[in-house]
C-alpha atoms as a PDB file:
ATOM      1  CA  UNK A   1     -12.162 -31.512 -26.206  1.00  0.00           C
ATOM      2  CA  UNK A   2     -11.873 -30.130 -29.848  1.00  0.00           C
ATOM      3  CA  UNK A   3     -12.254 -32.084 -32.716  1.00  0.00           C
ATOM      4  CA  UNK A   4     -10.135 -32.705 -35.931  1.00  0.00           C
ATOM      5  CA  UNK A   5     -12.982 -30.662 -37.851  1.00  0.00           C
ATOM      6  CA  UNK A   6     -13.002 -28.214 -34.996  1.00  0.00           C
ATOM      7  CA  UNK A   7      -9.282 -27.650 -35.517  1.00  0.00           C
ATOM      8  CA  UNK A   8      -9.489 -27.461 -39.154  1.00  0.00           C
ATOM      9  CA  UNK A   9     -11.993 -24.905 -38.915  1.00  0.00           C
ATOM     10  CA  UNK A  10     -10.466 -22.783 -36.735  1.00  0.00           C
ATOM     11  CA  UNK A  11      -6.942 -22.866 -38.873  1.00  0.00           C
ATOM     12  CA  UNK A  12      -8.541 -22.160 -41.851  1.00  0.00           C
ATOM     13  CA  UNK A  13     -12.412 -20.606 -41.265  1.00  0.00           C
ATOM     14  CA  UNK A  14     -14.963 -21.619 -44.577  1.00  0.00           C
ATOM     15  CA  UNK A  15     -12.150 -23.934 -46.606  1.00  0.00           C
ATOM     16  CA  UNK A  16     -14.121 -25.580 -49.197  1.00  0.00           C
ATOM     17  CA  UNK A  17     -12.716 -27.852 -51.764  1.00  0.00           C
ATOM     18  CA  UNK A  18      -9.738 -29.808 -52.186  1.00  0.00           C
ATOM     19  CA  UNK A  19      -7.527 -26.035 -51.896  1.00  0.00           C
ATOM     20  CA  UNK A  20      -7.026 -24.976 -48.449  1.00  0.00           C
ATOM     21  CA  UNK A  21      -7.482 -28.339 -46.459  1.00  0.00           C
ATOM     22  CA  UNK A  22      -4.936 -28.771 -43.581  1.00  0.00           C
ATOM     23  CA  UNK A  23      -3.728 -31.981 -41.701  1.00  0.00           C
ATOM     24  CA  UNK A  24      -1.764 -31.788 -39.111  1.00  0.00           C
ATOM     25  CA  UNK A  25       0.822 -34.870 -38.470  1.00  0.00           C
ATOM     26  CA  UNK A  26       2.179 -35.864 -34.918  1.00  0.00           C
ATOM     27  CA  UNK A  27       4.746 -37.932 -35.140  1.00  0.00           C
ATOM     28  CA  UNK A  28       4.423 -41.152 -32.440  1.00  0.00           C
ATOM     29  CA  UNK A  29       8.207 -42.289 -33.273  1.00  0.00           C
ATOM     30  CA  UNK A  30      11.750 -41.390 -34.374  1.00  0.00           C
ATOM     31  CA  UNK A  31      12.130 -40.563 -38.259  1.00  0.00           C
ATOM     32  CA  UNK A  32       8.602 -40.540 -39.220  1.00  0.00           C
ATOM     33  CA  UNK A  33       8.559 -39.911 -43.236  1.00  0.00           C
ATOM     34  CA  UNK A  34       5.793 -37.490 -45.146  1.00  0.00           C
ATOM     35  CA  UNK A  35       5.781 -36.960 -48.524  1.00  0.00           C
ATOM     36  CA  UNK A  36       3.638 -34.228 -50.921  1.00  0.00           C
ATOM     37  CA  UNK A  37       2.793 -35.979 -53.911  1.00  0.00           C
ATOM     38  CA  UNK A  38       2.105 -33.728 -56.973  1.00  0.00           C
ATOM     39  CA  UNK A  39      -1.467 -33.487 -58.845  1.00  0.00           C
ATOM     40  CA  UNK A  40      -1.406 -33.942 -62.620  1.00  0.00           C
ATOM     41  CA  UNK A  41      -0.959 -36.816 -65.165  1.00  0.00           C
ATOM     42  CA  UNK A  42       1.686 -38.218 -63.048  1.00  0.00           C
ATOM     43  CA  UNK A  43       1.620 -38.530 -59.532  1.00  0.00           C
ATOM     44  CA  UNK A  44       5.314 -37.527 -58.251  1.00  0.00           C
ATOM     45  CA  UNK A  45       6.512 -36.750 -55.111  1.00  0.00           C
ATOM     46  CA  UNK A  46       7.264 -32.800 -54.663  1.00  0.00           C
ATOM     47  CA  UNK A  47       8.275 -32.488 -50.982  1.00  0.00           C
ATOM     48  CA  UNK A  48       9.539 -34.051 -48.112  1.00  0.00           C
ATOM     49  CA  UNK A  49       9.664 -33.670 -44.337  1.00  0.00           C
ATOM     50  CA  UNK A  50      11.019 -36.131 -41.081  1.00  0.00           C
ATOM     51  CA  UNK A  51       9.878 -35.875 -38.206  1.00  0.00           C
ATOM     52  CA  UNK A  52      11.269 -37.173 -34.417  1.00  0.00           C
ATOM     53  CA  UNK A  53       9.158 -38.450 -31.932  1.00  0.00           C
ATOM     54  CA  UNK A  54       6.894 -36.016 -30.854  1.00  0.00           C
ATOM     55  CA  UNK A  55       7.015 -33.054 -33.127  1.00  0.00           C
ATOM     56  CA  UNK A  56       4.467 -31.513 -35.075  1.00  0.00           C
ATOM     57  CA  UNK A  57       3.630 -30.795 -38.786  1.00  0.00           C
ATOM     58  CA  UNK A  58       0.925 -28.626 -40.131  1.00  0.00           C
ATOM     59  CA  UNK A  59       0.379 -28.886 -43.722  1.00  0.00           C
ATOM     60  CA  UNK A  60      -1.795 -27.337 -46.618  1.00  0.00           C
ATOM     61  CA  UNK A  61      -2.979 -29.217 -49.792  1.00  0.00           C
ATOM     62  CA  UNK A  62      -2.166 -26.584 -52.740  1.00  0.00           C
ATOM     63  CA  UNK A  63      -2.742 -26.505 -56.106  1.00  0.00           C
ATOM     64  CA  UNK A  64       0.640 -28.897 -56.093  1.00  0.00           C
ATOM     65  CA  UNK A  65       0.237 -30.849 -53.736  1.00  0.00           C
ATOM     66  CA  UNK A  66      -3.131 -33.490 -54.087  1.00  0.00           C
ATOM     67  CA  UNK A  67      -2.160 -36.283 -51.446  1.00  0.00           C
ATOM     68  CA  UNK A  68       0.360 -36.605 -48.770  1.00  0.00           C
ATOM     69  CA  UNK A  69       2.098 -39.866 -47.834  1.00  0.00           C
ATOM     70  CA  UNK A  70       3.014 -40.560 -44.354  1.00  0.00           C
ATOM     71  CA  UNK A  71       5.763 -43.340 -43.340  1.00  0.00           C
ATOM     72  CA  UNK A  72       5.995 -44.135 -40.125  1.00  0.00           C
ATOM     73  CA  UNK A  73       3.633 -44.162 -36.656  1.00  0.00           C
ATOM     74  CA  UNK A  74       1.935 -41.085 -36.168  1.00  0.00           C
ATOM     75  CA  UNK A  75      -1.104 -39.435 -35.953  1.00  0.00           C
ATOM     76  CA  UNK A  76      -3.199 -37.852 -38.543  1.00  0.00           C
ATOM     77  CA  UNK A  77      -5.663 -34.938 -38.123  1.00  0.00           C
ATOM     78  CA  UNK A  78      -7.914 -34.043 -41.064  1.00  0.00           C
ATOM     79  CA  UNK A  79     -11.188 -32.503 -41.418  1.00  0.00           C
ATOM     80  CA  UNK A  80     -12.628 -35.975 -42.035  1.00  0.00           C
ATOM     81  CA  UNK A  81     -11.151 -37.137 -38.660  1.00  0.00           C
ATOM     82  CA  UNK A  82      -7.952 -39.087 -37.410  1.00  0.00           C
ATOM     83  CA  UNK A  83      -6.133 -42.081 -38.118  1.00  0.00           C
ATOM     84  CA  UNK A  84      -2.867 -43.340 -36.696  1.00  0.00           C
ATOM     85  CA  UNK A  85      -0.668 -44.406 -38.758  1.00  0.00           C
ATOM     86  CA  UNK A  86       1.779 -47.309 -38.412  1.00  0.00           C
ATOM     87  CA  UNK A  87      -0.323 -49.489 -36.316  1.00  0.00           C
ATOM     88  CA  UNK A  88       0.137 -53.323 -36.287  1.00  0.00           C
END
């Protein structure tokens, strides 16, 4: 069974640094929220994405985007590892 650091490898061979990093977000529920929030003096929030139960979002931290937020139970693929979010 591959890994989260297995699959981040293979999406994006020899990313180093805060550029280029992927997660990819599963969403465990209806209307599962994520946000990009901007890098800078002032964090803001650039982008926005729902997801329903059971689909899929792969996305890249830019020079933009510095953090995502996710709303909602899902779960979380990094290079670090995986969390699920939303748990009680």
């Amino acid at each position: 069974m591959a890994t989260a650091g297995d699959a981040m490898e293979m999406a994006h061979p020899g990313a180093d640094g805060p550029l280029g990093r992927y997660i990819v977000v599963k969403a465990l529920e209806d209307g599962v929220t994520l946000m990009g929030l901007t890098r800078g003096r002032e964090t803001r929030s650039h982008h926005s994405e729902r997801l329903d139960r059971g689909e899929v979002l792969v996305a890249q931290f830019t020079e933009l985007t510095a953090a995502m937020k996710v709303r909602g139970r899902a779960e979380i693929l990094t290079d670090v590892g995986r969390v699920v979010s939303g748990e009680i």
